[in-house]
C-alpha atoms as a PDB file:
ATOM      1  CA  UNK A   1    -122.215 -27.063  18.192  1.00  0.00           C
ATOM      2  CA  UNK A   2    -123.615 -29.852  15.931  1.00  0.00           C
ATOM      3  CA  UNK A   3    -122.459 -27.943  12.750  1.00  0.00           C
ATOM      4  CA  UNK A   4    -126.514 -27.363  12.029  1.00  0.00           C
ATOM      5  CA  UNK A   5    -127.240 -26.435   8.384  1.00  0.00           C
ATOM      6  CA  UNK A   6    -129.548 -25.379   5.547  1.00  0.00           C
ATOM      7  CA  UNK A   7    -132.499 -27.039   6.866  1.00  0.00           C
ATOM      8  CA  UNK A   8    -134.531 -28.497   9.558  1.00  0.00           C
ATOM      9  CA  UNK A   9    -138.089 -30.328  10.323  1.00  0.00           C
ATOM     10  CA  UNK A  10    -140.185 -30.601  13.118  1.00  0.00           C
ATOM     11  CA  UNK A  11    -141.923 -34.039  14.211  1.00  0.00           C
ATOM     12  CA  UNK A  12    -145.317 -34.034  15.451  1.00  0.00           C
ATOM     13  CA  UNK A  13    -143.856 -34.908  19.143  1.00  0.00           C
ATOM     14  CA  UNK A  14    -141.363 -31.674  19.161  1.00  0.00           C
ATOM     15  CA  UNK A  15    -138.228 -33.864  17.635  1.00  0.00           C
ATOM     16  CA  UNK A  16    -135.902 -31.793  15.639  1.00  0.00           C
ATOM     17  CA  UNK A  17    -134.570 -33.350  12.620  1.00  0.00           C
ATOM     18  CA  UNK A  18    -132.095 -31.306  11.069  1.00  0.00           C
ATOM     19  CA  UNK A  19    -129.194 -31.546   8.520  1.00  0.00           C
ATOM     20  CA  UNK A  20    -125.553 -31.332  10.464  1.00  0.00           C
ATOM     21  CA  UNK A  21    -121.836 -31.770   9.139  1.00  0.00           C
ATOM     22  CA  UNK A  22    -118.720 -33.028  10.199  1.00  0.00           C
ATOM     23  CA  UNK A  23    -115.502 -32.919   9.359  1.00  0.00           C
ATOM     24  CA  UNK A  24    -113.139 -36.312   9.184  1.00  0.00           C
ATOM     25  CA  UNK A  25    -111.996 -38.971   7.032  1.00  0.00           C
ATOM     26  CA  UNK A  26    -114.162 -41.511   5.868  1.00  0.00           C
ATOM     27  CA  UNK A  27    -112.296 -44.497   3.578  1.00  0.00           C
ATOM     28  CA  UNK A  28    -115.740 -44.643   1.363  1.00  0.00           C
ATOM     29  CA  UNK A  29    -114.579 -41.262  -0.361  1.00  0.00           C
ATOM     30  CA  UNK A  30    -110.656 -41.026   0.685  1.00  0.00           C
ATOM     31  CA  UNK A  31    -108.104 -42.358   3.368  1.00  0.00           C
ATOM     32  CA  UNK A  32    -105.987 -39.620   3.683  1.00  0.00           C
ATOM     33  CA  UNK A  33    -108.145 -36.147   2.985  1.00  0.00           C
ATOM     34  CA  UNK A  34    -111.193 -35.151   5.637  1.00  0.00           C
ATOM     35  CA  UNK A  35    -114.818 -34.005   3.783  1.00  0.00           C
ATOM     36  CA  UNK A  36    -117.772 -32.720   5.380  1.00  0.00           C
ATOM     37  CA  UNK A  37    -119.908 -35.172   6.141  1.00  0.00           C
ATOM     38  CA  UNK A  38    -123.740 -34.713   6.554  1.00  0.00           C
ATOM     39  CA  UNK A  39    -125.859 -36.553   8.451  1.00  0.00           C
ATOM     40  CA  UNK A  40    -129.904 -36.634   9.172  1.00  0.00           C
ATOM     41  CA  UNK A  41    -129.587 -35.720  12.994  1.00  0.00           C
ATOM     42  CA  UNK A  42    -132.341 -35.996  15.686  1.00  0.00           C
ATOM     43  CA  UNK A  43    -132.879 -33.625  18.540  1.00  0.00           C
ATOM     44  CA  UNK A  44    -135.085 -33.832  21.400  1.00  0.00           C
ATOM     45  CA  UNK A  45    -136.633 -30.744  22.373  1.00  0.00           C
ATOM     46  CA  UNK A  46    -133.884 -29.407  24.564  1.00  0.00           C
ATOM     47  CA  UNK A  47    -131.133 -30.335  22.186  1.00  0.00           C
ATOM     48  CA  UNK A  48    -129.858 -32.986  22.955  1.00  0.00           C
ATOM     49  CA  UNK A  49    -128.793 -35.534  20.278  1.00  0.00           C
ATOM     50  CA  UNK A  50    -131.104 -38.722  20.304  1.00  0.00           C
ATOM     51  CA  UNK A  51    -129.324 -39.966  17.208  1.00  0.00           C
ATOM     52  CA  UNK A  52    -127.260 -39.502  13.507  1.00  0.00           C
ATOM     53  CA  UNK A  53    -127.172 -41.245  10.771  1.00  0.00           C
ATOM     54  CA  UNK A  54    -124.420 -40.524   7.926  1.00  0.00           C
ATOM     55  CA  UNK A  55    -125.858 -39.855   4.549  1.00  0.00           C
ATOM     56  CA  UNK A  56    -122.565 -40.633   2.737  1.00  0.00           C
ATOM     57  CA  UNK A  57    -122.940 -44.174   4.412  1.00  0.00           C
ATOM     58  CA  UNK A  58    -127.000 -44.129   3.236  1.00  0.00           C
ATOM     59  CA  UNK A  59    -125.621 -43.823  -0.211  1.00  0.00           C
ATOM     60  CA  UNK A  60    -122.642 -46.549  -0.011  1.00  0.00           C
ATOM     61  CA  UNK A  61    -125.528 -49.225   1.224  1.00  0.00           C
ATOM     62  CA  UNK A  62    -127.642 -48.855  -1.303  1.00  0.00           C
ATOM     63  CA  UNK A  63    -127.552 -49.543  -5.101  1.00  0.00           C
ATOM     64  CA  UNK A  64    -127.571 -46.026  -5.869  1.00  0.00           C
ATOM     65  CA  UNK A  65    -123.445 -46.408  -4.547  1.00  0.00           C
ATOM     66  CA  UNK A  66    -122.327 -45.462  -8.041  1.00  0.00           C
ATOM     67  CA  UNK A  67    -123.096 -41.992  -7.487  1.00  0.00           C
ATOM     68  CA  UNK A  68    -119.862 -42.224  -4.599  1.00  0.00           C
ATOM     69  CA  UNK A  69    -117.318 -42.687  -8.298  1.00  0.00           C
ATOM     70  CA  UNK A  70    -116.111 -39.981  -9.305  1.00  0.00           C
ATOM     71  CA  UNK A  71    -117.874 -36.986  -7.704  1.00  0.00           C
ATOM     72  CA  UNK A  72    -116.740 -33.420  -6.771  1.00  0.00           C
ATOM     73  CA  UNK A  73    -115.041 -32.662  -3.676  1.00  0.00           C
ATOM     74  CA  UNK A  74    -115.477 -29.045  -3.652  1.00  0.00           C
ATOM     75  CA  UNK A  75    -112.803 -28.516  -0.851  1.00  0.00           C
ATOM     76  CA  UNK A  76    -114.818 -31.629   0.884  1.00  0.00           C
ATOM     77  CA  UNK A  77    -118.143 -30.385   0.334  1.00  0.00           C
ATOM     78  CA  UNK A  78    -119.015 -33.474  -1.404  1.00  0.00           C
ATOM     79  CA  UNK A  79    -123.046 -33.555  -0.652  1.00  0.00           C
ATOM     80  CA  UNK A  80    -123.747 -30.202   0.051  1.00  0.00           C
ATOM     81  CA  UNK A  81    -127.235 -31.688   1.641  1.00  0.00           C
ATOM     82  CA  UNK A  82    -129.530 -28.394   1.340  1.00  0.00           C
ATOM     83  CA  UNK A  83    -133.213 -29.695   1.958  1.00  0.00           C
ATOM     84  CA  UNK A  84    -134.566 -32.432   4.563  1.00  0.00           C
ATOM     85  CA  UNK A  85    -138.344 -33.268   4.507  1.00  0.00           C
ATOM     86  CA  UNK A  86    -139.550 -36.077   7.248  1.00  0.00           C
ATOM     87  CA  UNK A  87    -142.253 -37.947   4.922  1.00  0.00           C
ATOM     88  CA  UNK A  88    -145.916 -38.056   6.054  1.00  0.00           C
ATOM     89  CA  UNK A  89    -146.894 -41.009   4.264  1.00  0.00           C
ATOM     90  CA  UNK A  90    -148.764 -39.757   1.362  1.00  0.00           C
ATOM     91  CA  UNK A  91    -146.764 -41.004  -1.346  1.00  0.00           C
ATOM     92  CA  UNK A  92    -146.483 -44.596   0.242  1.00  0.00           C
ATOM     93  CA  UNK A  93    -149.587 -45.757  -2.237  1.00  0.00           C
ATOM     94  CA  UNK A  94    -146.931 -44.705  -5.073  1.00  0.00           C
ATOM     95  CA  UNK A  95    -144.099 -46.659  -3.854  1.00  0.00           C
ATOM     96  CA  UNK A  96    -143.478 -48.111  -0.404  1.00  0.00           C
ATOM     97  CA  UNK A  97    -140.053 -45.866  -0.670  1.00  0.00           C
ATOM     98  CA  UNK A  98    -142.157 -43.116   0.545  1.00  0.00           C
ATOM     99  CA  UNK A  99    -143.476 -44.595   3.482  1.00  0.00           C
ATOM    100  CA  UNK A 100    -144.152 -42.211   6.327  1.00  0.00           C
ATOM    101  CA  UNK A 101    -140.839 -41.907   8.617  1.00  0.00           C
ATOM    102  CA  UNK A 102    -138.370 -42.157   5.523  1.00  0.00           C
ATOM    103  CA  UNK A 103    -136.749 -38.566   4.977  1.00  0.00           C
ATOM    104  CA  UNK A 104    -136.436 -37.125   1.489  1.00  0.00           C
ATOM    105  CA  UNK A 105    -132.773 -34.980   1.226  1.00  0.00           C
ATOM    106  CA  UNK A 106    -131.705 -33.101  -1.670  1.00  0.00           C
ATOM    107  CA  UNK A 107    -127.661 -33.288  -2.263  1.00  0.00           C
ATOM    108  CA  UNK A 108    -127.196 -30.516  -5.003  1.00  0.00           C
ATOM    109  CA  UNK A 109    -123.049 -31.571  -5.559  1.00  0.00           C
ATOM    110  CA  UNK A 110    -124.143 -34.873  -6.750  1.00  0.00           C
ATOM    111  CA  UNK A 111    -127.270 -33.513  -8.499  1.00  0.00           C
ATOM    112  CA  UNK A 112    -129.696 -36.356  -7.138  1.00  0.00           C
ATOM    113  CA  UNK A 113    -132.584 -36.328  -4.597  1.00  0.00           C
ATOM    114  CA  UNK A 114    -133.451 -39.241  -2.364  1.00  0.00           C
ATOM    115  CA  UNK A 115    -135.427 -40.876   0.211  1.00  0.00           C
ATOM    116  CA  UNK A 116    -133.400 -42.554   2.902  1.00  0.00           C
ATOM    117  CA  UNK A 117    -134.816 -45.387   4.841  1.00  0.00           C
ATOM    118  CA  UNK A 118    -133.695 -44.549   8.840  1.00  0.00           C
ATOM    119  CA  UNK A 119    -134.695 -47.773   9.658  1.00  0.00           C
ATOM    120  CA  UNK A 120    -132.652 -49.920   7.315  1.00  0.00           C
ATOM    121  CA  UNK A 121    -129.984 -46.634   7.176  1.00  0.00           C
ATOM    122  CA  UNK A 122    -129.666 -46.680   2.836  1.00  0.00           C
ATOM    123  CA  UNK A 123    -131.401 -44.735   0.163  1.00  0.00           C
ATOM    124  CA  UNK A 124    -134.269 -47.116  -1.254  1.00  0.00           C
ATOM    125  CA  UNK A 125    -135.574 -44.060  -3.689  1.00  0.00           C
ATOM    126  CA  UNK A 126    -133.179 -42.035  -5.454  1.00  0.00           C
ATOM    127  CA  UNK A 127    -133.493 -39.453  -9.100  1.00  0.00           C
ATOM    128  CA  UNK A 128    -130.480 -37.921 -11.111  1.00  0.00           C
ATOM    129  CA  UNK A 129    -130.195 -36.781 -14.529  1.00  0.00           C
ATOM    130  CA  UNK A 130    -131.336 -33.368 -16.446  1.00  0.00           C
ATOM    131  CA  UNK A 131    -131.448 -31.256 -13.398  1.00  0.00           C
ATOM    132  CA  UNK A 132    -128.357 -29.501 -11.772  1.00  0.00           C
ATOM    133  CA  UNK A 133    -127.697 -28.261  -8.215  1.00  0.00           C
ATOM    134  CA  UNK A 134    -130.759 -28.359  -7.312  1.00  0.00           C
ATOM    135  CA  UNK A 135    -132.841 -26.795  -4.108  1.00  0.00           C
ATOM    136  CA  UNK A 136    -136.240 -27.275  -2.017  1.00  0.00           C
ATOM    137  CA  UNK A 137    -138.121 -30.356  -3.374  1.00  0.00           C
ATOM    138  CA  UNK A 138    -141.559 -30.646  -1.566  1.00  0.00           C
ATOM    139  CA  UNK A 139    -144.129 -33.452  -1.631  1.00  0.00           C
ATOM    140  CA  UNK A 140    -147.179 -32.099  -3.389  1.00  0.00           C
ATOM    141  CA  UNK A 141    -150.582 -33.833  -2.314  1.00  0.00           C
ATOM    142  CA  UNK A 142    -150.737 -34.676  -6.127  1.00  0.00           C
ATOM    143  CA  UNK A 143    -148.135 -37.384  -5.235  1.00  0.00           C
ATOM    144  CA  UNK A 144    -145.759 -35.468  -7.304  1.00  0.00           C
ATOM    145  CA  UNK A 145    -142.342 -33.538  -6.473  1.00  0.00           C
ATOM    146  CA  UNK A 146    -141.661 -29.742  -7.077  1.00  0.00           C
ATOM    147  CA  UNK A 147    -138.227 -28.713  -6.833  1.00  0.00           C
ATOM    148  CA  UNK A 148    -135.858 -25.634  -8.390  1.00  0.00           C
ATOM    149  CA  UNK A 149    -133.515 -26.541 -10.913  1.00  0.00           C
ATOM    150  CA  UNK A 150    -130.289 -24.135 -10.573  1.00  0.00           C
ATOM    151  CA  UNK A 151    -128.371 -25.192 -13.457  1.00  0.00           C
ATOM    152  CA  UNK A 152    -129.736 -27.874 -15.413  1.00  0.00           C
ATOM    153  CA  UNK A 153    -129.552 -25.349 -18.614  1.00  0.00           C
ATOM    154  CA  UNK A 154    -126.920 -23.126 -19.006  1.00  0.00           C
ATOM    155  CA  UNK A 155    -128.058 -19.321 -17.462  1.00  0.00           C
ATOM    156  CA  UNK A 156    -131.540 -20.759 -17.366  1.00  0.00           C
ATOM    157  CA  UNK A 157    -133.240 -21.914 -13.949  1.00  0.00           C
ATOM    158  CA  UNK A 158    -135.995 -24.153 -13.614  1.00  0.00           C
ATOM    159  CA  UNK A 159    -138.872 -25.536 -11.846  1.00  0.00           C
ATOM    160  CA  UNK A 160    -140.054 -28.736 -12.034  1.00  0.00           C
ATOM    161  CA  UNK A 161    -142.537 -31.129 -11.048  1.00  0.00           C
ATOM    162  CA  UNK A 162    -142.167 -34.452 -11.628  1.00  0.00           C
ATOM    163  CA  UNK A 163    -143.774 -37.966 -11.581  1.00  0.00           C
ATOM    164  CA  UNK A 164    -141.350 -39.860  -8.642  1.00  0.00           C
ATOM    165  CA  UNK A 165    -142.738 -43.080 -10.092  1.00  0.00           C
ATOM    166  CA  UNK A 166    -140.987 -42.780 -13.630  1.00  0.00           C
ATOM    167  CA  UNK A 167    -138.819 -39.298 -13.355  1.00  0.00           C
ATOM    168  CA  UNK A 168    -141.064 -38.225 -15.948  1.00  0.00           C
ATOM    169  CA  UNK A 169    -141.162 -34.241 -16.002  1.00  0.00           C
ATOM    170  CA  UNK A 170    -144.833 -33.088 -15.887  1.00  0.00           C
ATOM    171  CA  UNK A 171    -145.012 -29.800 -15.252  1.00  0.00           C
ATOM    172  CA  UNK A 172    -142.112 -26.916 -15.660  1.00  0.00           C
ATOM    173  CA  UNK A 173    -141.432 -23.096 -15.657  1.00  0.00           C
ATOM    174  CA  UNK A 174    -138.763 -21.676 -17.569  1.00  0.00           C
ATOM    175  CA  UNK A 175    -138.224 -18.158 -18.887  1.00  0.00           C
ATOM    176  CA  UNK A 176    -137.981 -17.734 -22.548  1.00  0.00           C
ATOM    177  CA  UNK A 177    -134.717 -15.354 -22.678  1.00  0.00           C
ATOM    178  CA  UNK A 178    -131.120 -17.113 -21.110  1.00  0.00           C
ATOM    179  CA  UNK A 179    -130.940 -14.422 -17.668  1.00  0.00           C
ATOM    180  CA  UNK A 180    -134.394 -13.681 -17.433  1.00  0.00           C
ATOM    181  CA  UNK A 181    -134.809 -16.475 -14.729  1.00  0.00           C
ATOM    182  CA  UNK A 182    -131.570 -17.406 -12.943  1.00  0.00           C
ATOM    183  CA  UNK A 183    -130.538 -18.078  -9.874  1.00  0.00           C
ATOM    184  CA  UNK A 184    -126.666 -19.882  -9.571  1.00  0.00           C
ATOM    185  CA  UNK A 185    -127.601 -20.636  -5.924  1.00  0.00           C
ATOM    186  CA  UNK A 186    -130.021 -21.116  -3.520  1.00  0.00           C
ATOM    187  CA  UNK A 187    -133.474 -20.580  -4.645  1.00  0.00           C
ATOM    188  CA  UNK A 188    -136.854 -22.339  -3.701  1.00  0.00           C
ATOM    189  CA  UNK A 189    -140.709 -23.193  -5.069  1.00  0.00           C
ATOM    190  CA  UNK A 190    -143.762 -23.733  -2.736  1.00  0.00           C
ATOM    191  CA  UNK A 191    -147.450 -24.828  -4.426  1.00  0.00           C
ATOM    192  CA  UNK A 192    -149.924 -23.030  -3.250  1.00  0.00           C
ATOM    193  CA  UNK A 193    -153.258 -23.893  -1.493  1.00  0.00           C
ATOM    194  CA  UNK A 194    -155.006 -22.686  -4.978  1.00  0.00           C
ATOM    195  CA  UNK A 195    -152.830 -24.512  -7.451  1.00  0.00           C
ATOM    196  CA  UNK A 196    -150.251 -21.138  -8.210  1.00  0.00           C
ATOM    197  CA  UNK A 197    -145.962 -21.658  -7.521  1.00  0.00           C
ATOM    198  CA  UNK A 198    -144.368 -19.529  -5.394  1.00  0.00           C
ATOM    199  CA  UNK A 199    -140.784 -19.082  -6.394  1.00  0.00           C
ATOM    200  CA  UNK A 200    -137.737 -17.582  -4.907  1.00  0.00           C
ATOM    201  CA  UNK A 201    -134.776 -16.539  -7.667  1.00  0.00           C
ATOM    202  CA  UNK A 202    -132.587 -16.003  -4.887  1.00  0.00           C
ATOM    203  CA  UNK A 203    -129.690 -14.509  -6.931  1.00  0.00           C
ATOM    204  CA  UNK A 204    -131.839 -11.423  -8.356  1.00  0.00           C
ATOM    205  CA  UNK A 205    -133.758 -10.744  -5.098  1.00  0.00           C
ATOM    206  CA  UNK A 206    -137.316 -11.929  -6.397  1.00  0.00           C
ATOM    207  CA  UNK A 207    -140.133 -13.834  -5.718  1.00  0.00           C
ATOM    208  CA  UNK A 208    -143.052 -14.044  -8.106  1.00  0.00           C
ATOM    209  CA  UNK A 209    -146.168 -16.926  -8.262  1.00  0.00           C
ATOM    210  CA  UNK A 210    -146.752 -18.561 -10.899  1.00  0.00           C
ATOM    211  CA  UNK A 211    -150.445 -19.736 -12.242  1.00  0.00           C
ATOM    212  CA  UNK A 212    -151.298 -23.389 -14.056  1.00  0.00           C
ATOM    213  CA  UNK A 213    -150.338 -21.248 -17.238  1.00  0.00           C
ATOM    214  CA  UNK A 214    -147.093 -20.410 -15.926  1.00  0.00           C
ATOM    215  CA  UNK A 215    -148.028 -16.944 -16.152  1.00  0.00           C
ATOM    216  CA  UNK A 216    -146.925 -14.537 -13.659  1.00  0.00           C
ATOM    217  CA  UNK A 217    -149.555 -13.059 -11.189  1.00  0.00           C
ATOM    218  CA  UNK A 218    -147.145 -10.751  -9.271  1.00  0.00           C
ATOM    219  CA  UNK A 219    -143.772 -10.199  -7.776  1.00  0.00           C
ATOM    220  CA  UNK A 220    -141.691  -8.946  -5.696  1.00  0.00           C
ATOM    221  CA  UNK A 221    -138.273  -6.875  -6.369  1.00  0.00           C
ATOM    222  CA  UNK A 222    -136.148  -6.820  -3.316  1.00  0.00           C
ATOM    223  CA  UNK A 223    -135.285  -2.799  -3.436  1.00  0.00           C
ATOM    224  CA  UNK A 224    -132.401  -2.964  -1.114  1.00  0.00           C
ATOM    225  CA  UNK A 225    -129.152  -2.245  -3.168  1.00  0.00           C
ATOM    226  CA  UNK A 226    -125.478  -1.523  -2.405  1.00  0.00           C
ATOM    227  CA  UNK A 227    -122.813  -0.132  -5.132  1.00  0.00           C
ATOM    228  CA  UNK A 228    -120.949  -3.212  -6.415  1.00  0.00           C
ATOM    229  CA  UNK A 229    -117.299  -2.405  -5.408  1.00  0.00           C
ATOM    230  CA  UNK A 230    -115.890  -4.786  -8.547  1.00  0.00           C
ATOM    231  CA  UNK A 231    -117.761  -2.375 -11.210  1.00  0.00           C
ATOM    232  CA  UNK A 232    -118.204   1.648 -11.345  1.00  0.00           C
ATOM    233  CA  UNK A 233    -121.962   2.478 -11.743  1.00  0.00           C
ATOM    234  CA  UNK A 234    -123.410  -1.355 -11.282  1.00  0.00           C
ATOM    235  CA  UNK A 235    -125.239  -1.899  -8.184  1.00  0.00           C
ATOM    236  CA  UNK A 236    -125.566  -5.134  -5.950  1.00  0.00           C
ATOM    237  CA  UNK A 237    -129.086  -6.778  -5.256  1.00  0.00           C
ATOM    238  CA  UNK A 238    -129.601  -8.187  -1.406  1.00  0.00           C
ATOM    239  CA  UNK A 239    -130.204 -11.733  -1.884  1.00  0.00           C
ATOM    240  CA  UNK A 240    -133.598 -13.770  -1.242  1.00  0.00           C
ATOM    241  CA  UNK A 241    -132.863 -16.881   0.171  1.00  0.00           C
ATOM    242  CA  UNK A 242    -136.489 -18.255   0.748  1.00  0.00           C
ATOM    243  CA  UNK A 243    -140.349 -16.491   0.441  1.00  0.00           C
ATOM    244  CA  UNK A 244    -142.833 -18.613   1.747  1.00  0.00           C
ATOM    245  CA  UNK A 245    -146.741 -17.687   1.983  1.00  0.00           C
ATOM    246  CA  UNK A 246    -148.275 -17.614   5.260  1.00  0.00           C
ATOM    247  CA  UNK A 247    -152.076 -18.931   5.575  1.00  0.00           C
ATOM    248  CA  UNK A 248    -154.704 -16.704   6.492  1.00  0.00           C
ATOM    249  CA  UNK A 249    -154.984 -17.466  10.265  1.00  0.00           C
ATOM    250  CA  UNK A 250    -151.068 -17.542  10.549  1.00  0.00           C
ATOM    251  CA  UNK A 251    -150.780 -15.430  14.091  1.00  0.00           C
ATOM    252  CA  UNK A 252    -149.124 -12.426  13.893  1.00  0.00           C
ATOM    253  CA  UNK A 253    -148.655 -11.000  17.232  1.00  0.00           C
ATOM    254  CA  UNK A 254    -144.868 -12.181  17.431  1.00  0.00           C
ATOM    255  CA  UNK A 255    -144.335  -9.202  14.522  1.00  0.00           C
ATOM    256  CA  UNK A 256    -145.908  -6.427  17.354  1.00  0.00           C
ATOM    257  CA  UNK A 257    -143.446  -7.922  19.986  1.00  0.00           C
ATOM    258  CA  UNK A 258    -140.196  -7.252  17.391  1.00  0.00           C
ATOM    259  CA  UNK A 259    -141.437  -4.203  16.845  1.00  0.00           C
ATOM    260  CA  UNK A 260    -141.349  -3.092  20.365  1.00  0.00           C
ATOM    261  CA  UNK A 261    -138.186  -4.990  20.611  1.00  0.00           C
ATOM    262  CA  UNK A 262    -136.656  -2.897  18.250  1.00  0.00           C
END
């Protein structure tokens, strides 16, 4: 009933925070046509709302408020807010930005990721440029961010780590022919316990990991296919929208119970 989407993360004490929407007029973007606004939203554990707070407003408090002029509206999408990570703390050594309690969002129509301060209710950290419409950017225990580039180069997709201290690009995977490795939306990246990438390329049902080499150690084609109505003799691949690897002692007695289910 919230208008709940792309993403959610649970607190240590069962709180739900979790990326919502409404739509209305806000004067900071027009006075006279509605948007969908998202907001960082807190739950308790029965659902009930313990609190909101706007991210359009975030964005207008803080000196990052120049990425308001001029943006898309995509029929009122103008955020688009697809990732929410509650931060642990583990970055605060890097820059008091990341302090544990701030929430890092990713808002793909404006290109940028940022860490909002709940507390003060305005981004204090926030990245743009060379990356477009992006998804997923995880805190690495490096003190680094990982994070899927859709479009930053034309019918290539990316993904990068980067240094949130200086923007700096350290680390990136791209494929060597425009195609090979593209996904126009969604898509997502998780580092692995050994050092590998997991990736998602949504658009082309796969997953493969990736080693320190960037080399490819498997994947995964998603076999399902229907016939594409728009084209004799093409067929259409079911999308991926997220592979994630499970540890070891992940239980796995919930899968016998579906079964049965079923």
């Amino acid at each position: 009933d919230g208008g709940a989407h792309h993403d959610l993360f649970v607190l240590e004490d069962g709180t739900l925070a979790v990326l919502t929407r409404e739509r209305r007029i806000n004067p900071i973007v027009s006075e006279s046509d509605p948007i969908d606004e998202d907001y960082i939203t807190f739950l308790d554990a029965d659902g009930k709302e313990l609190r909101r707070v706007s991210l359009l407003e975030t964005v207008a408090n803080s000196e990052y408020a120049s990425w308001l002029e001029n943006m898309p509206r995509r029929k009122g999408d103008v955020f688009h807010t697809n990732t929410l990570e509650v931060l642990d703390g583990r970055l605060a050594a890097v820059s008091d930005a990341f302090r544990a309690g701030n929430v890092l969002v990713s808002m793909p129509v404006i290109h940028a990721i940022a860490v909002v301060d709940l507390e003060a209710e305005r981004i204090v950290w926030g990245l743009r440029g060379g990356f477009r419409f992006q998804h997923q950017p995880p805190v690495l225990d490096t003190g680094r961010i990982l994070f899927f580039d859709n479009l930053g180069t034309p019918k290539r997709s990316s993904v990068l780590e980067i240094d949130p201290a200086t923007g700096r690009v350290l680390w990136r995977y791209q494929a060597d022919r425009p195609g090979d490795f593209y996904s126009f939306c969604c898509g997502s990246n998780q580092r692995l316990p050994n050092g590998n990438t997991l990736v998602t390329e949504s658009d082309a049902g796969r997953a493969f990991e990736l080693d320190a080499d960037r080399e490819i150690v498997w994947e995964y084609l998603n076999p399902h296919r229907v016939p594409d109505p728009l084209e004799k003799g093409r067929e259409r691949i079911a999308t991926l929208f997220e592979v994630v690897r499970l540890p070891a002692d992940f239980p796995l007695d919930w899968l016998e119970q579906s079964a049965v289910m079923r």
